[in-house]
C-alpha atoms as a PDB file:
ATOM      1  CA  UNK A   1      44.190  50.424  47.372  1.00  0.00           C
ATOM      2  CA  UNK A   2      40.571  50.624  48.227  1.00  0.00           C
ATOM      3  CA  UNK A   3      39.546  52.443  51.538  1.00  0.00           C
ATOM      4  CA  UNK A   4      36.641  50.923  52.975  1.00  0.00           C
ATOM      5  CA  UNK A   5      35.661  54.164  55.060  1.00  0.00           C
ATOM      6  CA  UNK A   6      35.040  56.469  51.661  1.00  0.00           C
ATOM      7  CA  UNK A   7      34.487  53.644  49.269  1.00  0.00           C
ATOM      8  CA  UNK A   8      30.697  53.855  49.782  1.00  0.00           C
ATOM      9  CA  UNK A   9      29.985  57.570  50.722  1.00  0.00           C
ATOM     10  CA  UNK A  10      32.073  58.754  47.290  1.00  0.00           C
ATOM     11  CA  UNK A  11      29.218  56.757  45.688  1.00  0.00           C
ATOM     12  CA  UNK A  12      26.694  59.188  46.897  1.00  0.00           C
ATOM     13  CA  UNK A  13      29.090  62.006  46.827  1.00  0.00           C
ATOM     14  CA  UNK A  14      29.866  62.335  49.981  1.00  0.00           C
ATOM     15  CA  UNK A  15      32.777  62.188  52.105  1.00  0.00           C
ATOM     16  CA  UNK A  16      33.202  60.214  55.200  1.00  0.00           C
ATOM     17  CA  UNK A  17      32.212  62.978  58.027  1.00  0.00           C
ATOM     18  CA  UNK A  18      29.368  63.691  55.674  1.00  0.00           C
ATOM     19  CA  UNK A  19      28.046  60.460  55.120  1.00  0.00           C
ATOM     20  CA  UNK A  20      28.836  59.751  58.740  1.00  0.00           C
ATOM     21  CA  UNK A  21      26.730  62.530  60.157  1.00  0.00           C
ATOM     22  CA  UNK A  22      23.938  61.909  57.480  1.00  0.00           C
ATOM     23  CA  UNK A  23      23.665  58.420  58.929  1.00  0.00           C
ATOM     24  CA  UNK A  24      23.412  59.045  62.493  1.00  0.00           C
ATOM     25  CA  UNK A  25      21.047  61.736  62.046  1.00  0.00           C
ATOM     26  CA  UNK A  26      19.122  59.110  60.244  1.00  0.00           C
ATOM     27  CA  UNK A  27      19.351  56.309  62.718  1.00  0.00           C
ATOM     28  CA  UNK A  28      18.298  58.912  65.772  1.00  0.00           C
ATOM     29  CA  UNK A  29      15.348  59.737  63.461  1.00  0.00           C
ATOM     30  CA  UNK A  30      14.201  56.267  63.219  1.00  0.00           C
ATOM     31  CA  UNK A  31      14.077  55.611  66.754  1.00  0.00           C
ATOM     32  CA  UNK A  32      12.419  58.772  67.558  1.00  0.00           C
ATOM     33  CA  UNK A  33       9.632  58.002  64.970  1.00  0.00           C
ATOM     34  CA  UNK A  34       9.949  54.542  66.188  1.00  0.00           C
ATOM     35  CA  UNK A  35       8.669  55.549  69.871  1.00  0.00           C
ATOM     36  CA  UNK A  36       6.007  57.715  67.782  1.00  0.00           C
ATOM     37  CA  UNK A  37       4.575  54.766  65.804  1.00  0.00           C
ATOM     38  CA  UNK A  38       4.273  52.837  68.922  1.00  0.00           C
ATOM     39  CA  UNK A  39       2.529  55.790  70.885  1.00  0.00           C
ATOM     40  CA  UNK A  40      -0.102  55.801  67.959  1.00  0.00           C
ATOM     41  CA  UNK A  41      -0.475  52.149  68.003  1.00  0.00           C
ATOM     42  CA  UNK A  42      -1.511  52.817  72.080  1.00  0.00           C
ATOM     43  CA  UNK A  43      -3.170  56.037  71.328  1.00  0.00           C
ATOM     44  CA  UNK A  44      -4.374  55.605  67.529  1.00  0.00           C
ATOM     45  CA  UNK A  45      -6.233  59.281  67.672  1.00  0.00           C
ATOM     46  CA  UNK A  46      -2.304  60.553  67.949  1.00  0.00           C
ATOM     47  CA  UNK A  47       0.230  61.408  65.427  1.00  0.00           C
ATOM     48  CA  UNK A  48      -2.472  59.655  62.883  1.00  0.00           C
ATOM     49  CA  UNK A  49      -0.092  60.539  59.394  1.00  0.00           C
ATOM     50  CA  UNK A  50       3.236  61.755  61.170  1.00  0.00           C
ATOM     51  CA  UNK A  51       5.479  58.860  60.631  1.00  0.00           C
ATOM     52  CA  UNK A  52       4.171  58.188  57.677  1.00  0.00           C
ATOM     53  CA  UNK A  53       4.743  61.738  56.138  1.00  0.00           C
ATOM     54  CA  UNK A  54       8.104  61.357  57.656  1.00  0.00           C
ATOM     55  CA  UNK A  55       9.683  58.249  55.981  1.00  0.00           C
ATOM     56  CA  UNK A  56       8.168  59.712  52.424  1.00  0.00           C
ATOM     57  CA  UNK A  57      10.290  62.173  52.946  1.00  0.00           C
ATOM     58  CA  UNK A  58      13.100  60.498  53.874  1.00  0.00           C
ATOM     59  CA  UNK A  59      12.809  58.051  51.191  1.00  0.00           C
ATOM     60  CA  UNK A  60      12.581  61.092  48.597  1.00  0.00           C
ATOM     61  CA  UNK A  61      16.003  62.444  49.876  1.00  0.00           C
ATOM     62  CA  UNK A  62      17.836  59.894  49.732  1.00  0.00           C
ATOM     63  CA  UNK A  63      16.660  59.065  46.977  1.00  0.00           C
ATOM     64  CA  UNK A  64      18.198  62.307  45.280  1.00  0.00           C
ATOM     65  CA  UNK A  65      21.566  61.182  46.907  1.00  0.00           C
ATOM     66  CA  UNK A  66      22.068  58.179  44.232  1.00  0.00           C
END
């Protein structure tokens, strides 16, 4: 019988909790870059490349997860 909690995270080889606590910290990143994009799009001379330099990263690593 298929559990729909681990299904996905075994694909990535992770269990629940891990997969869990890699997707909040991701979502709670997101905002917080979020609220920095839109502080740059007010102030443009601030945080010129941070978001940016961010989400590479992020997209590297979980990219490396698949």
């Amino acid at each position: 019988m298929k559990n729909i909690f681990t299904e996905h995270p075994k694909t990535v080889g992770e269990t629940y909790f891990q997969h869990f606590l890699f997707a909040l910290g991701t979502g709670f990143k997101l905002i917080l870059w979020g609220a920095i994009a839109i502080l740059h799009a007010i102030f443009p001379f601030l945080f010129k490349t941070y978001v940016s330099s961010k989400i590479t990263k992020l997209y590297e690593k979980i990219n490396k997860r698949n």
